[in-house]
C-alpha atoms as a PDB file:
ATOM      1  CA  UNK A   1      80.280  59.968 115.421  1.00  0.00           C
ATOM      2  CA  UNK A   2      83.071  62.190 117.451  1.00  0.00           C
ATOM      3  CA  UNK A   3      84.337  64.888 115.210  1.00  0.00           C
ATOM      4  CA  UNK A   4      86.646  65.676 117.492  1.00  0.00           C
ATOM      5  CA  UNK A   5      90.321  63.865 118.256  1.00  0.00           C
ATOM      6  CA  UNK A   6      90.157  64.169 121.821  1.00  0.00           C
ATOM      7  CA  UNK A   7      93.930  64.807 123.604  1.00  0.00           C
ATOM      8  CA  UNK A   8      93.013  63.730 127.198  1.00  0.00           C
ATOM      9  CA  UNK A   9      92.152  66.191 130.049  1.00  0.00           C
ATOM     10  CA  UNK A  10      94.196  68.531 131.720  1.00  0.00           C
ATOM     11  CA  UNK A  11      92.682  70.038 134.991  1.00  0.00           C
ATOM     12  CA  UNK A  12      89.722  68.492 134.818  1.00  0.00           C
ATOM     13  CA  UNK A  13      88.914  70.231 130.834  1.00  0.00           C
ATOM     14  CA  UNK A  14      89.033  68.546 127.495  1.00  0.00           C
ATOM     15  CA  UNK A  15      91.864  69.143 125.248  1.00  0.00           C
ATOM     16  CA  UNK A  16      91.202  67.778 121.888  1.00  0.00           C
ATOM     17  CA  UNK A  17      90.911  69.642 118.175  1.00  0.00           C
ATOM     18  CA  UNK A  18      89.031  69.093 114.633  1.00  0.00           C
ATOM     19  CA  UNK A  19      90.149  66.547 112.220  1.00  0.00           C
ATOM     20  CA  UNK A  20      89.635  69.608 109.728  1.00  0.00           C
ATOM     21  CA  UNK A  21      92.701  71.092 111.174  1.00  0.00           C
ATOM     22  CA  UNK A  22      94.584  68.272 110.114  1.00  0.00           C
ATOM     23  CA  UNK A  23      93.570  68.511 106.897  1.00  0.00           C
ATOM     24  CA  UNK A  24      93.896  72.292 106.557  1.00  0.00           C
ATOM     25  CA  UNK A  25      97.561  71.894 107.997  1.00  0.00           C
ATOM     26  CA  UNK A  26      98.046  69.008 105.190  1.00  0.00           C
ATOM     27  CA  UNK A  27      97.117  71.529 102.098  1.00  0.00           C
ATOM     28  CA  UNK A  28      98.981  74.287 103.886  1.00  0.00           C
ATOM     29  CA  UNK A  29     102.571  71.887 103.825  1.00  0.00           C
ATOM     30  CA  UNK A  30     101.449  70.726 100.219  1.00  0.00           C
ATOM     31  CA  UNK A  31     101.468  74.548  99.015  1.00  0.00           C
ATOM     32  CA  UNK A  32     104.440  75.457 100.299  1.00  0.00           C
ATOM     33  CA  UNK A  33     106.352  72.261  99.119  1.00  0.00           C
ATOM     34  CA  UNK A  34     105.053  72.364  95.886  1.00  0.00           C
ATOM     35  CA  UNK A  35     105.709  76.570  94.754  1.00  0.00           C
ATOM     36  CA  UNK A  36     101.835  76.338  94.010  1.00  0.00           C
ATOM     37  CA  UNK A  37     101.684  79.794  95.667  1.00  0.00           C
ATOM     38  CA  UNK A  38     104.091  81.348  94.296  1.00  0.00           C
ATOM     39  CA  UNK A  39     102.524  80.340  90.973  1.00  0.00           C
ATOM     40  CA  UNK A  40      99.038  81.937  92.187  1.00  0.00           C
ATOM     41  CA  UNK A  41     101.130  85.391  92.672  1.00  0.00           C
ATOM     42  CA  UNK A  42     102.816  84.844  89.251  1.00  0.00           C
ATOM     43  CA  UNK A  43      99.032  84.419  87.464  1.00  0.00           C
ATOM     44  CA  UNK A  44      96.744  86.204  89.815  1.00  0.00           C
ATOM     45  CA  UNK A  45      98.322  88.408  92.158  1.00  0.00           C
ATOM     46  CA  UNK A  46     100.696  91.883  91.286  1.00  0.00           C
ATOM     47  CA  UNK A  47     103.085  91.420  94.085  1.00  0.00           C
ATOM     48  CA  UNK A  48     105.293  88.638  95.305  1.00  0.00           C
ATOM     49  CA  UNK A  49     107.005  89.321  98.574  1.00  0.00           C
ATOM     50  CA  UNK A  50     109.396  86.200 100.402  1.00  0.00           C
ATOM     51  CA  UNK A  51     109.756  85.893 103.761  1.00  0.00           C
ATOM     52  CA  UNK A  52     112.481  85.112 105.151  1.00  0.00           C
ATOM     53  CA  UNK A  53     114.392  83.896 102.510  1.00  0.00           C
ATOM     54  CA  UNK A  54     118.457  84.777 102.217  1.00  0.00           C
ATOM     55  CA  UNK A  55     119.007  87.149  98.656  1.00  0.00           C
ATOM     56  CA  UNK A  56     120.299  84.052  96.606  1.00  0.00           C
ATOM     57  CA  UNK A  57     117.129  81.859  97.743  1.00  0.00           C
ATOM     58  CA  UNK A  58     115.288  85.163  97.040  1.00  0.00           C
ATOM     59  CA  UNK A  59     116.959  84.595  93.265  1.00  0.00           C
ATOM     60  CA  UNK A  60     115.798  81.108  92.158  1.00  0.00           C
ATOM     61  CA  UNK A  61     112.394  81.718  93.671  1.00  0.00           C
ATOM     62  CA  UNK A  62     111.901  84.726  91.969  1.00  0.00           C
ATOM     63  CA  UNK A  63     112.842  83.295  88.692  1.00  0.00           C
ATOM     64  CA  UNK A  64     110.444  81.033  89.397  1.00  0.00           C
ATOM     65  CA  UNK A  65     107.547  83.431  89.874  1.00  0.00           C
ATOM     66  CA  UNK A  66     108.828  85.183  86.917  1.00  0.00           C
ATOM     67  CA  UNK A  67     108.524  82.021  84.701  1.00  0.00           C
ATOM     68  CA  UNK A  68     105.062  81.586  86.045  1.00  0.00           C
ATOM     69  CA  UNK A  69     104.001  85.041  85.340  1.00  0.00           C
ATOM     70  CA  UNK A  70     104.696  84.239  81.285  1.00  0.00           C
ATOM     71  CA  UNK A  71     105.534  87.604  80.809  1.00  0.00           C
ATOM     72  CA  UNK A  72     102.937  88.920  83.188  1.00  0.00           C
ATOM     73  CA  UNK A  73     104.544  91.966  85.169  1.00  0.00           C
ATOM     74  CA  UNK A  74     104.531  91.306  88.776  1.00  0.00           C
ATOM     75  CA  UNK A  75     106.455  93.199  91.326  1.00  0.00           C
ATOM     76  CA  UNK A  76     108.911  90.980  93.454  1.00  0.00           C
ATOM     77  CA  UNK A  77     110.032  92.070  96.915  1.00  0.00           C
ATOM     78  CA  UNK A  78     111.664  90.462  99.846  1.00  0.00           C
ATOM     79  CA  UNK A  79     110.792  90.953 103.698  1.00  0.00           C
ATOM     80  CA  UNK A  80     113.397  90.639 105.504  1.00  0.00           C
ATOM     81  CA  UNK A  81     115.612  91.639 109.050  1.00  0.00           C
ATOM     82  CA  UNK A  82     117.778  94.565 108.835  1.00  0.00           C
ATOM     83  CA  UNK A  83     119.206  94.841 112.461  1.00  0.00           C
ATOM     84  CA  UNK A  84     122.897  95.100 112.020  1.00  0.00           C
ATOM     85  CA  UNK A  85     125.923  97.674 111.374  1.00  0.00           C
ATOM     86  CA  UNK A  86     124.994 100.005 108.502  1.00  0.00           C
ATOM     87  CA  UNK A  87     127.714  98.375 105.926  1.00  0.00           C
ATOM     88  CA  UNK A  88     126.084  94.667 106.636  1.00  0.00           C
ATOM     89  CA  UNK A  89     122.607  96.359 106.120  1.00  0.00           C
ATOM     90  CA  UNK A  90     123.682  98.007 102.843  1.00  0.00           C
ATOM     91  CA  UNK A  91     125.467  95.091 101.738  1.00  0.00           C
ATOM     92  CA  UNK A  92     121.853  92.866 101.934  1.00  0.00           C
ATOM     93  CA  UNK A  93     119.987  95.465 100.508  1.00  0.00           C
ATOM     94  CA  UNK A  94     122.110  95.598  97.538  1.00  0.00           C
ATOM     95  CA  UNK A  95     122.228  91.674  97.597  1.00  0.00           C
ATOM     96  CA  UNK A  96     118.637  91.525  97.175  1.00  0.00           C
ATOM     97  CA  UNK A  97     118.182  94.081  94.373  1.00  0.00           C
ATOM     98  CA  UNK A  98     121.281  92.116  92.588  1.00  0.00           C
ATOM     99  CA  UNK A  99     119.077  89.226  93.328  1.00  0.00           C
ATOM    100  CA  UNK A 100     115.842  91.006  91.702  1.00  0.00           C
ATOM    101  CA  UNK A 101     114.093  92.665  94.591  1.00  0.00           C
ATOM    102  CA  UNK A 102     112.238  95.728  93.625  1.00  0.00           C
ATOM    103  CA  UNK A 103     111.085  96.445  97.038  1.00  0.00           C
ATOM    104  CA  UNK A 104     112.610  95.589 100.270  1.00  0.00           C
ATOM    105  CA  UNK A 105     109.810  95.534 103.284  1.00  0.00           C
ATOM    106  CA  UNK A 106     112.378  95.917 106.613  1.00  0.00           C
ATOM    107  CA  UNK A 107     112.062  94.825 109.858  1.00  0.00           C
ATOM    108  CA  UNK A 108     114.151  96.737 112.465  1.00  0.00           C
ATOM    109  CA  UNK A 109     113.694  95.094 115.417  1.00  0.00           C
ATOM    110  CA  UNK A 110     111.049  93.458 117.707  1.00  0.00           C
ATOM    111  CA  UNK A 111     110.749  96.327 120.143  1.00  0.00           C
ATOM    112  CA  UNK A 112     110.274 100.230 120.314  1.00  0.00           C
ATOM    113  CA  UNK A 113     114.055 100.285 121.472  1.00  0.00           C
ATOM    114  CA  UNK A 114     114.946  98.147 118.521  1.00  0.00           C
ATOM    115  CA  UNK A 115     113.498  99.820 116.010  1.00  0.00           C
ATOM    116  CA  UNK A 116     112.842 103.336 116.389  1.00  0.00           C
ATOM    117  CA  UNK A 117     116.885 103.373 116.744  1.00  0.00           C
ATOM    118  CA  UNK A 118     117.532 101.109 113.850  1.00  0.00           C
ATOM    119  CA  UNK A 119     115.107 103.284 111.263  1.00  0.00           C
ATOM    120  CA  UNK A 120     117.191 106.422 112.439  1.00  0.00           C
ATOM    121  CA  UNK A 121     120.439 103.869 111.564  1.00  0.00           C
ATOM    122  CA  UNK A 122     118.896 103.266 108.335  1.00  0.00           C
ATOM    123  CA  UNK A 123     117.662 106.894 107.223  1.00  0.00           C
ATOM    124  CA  UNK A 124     120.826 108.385 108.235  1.00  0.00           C
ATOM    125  CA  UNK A 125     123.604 105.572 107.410  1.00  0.00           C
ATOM    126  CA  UNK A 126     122.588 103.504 104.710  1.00  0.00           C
ATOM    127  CA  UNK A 127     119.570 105.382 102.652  1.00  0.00           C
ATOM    128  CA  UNK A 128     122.490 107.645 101.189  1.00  0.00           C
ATOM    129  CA  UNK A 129     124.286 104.450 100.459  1.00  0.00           C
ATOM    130  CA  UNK A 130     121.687 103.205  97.884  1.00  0.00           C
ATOM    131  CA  UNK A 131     120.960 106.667  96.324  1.00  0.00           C
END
């Protein structure tokens, strides 16, 4: 029996993967359809953190994990971008606290010239903002 699911040849080498991918792929889709990890944070875990989410997504979910945690504490924080001018960055930071982020883990950029330049930005321009 071939355990393999064989995609054809390219260059002369087989291409093909494990079924078990499929199947790993499957549970991954069912988890994140069904909020089944964000209840394992809620009862196992002390930290929640979205990514990518917008603040009011951010919201509901983290009601959500709240409801799951039955009273449990469990700290929720978003990771998000914050490339931008400093009054659109301060304006989503805020948005996610209003939305119940108690940490905010940043992204400034995909490169050294992205974000050594937007953590000055931040430190200097919209830290004071949130003091």
């Amino acid at each position: 029996m071939n355990e393999n699911i064989s995609l054809g040849r390219i260059a002369g080498i087989h291409v093909g993967f494990n079924w078990s991918l499929l199947v790993i792929a499957a549970l991954i889709a069912w988890s994140l359809a069904t909020g089944s990890s964000n209840q394992r944070a809620a009862t196992l875990g002390d930290v929640w953190q979205s990514t990518g989410l917008q603040p009011d997504e951010f919201a509901i979910k983290a009601e959500k994990v709240r409801s799951y945690a039955n009273g449990r504490r469990v700290e929720l924080g978003a990771r998000t971008s914050l490339v931008g001018e400093p009054a659109d960055v301060l304006a989503k930071v805020k948005a996610f606290q209003k939305a119940g982020a108690e940490h905010v883990c940043a992204y400034f950029g995909s490169t050294v010239e992205e974000f050594v330049p937007g953590m000055r930005t931040f430190s200097r321009e919209v830290m004071p903002g949130l003091r």
